[in-house]
C-alpha atoms as a PDB file:
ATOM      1  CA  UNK A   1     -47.441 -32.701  20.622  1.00  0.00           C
ATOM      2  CA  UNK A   2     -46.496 -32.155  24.230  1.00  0.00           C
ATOM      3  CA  UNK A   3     -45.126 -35.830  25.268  1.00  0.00           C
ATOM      4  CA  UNK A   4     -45.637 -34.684  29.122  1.00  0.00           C
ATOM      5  CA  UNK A   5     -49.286 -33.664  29.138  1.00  0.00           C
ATOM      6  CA  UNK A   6     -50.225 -36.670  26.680  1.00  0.00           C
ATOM      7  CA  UNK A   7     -49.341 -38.479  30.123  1.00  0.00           C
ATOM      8  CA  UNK A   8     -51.829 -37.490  31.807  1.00  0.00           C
ATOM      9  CA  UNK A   9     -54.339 -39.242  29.233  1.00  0.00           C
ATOM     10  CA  UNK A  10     -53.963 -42.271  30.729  1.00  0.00           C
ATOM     11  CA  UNK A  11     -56.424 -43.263  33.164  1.00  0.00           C
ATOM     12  CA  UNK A  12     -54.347 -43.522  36.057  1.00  0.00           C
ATOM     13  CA  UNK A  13     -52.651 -40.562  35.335  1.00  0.00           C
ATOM     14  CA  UNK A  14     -52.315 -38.576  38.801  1.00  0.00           C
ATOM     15  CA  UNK A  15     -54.996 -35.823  38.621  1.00  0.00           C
ATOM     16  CA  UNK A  16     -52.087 -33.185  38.397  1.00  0.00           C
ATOM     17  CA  UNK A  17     -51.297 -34.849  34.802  1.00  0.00           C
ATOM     18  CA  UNK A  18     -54.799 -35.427  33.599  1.00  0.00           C
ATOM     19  CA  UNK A  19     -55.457 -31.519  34.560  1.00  0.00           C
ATOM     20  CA  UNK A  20     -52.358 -30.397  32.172  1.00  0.00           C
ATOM     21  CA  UNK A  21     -53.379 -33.094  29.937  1.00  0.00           C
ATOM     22  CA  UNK A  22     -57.029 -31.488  29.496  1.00  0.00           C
ATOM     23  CA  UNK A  23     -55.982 -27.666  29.686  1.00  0.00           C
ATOM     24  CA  UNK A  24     -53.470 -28.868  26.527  1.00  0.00           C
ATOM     25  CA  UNK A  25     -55.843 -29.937  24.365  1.00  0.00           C
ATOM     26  CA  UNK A  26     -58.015 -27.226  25.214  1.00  0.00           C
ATOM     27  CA  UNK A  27     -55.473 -24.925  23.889  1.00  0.00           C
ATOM     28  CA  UNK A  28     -54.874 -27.557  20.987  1.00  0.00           C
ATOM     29  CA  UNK A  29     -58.347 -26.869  20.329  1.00  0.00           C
ATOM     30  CA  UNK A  30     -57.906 -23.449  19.705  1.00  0.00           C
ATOM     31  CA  UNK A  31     -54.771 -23.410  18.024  1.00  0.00           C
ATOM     32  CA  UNK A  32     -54.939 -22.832  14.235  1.00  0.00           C
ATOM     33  CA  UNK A  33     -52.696 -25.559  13.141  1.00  0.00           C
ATOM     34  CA  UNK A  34     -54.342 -28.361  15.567  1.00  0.00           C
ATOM     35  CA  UNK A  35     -56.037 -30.368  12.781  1.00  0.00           C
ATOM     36  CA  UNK A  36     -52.743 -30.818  10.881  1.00  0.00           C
ATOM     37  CA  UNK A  37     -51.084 -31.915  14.182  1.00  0.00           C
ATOM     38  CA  UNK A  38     -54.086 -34.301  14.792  1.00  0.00           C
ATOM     39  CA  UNK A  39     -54.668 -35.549  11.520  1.00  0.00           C
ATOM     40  CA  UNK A  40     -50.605 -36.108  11.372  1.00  0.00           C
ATOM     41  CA  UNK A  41     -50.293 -37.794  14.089  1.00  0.00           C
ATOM     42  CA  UNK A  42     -53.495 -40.047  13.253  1.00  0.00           C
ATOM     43  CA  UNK A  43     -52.469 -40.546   9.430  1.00  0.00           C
ATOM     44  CA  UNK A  44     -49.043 -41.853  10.600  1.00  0.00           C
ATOM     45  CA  UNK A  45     -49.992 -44.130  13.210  1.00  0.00           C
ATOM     46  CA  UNK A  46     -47.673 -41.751  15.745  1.00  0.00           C
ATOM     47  CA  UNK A  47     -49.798 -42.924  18.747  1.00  0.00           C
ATOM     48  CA  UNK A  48     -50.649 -46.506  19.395  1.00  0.00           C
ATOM     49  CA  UNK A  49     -52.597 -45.525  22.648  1.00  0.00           C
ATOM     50  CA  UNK A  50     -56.000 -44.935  22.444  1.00  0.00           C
ATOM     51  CA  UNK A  51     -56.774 -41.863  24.353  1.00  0.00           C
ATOM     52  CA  UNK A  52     -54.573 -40.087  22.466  1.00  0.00           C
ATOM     53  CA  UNK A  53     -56.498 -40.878  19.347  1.00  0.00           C
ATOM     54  CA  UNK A  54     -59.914 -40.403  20.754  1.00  0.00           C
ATOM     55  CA  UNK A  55     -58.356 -36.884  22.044  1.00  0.00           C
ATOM     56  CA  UNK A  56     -57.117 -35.789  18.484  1.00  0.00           C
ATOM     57  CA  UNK A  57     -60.495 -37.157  17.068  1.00  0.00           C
ATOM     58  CA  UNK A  58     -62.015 -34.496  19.316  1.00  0.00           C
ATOM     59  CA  UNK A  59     -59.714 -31.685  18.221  1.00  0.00           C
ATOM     60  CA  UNK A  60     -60.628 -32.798  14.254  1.00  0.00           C
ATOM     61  CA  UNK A  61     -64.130 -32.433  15.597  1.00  0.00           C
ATOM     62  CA  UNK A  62     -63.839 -29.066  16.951  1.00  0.00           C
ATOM     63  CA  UNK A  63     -61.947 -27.931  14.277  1.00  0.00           C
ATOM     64  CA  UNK A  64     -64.861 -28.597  11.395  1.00  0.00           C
ATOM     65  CA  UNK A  65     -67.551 -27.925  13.870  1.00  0.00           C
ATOM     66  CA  UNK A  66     -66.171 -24.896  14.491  1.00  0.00           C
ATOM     67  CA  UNK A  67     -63.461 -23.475  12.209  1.00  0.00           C
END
């Protein structure tokens, strides 16, 4: 995952990082491979924080909603 934009999950993220933070998991969204990335990342504990887990909860969720 892109370390940089996963900065600007954090709530007081400058709105410059929360913007690249939201248009990259946009495109996560979209990307074929996102649910392995996700469900990686979630399986192995990669993230401690939070909002990084709620935001690859939402790309699972878009992927079987919509894939």
């Amino acid at each position: 995952m892109d370390e940089q934009a996963l900065l600007g999950l954090n709530p007081n993220a400058d709105a410059r990082y929360r913007q690249r933070a939201m248009a990259y998991f946009e495109q996560l969204k979209e990307s074929q491979d996102a649910w392995e990335v996700c469900a990686e990342a979630l399986a192995k504990g990669i993230y401690s924080d939070d909002h990084v887990k709620f935001f690859c909860f939402q790309v699972l969720e878009h992927q079987i909603r919509f894939r």
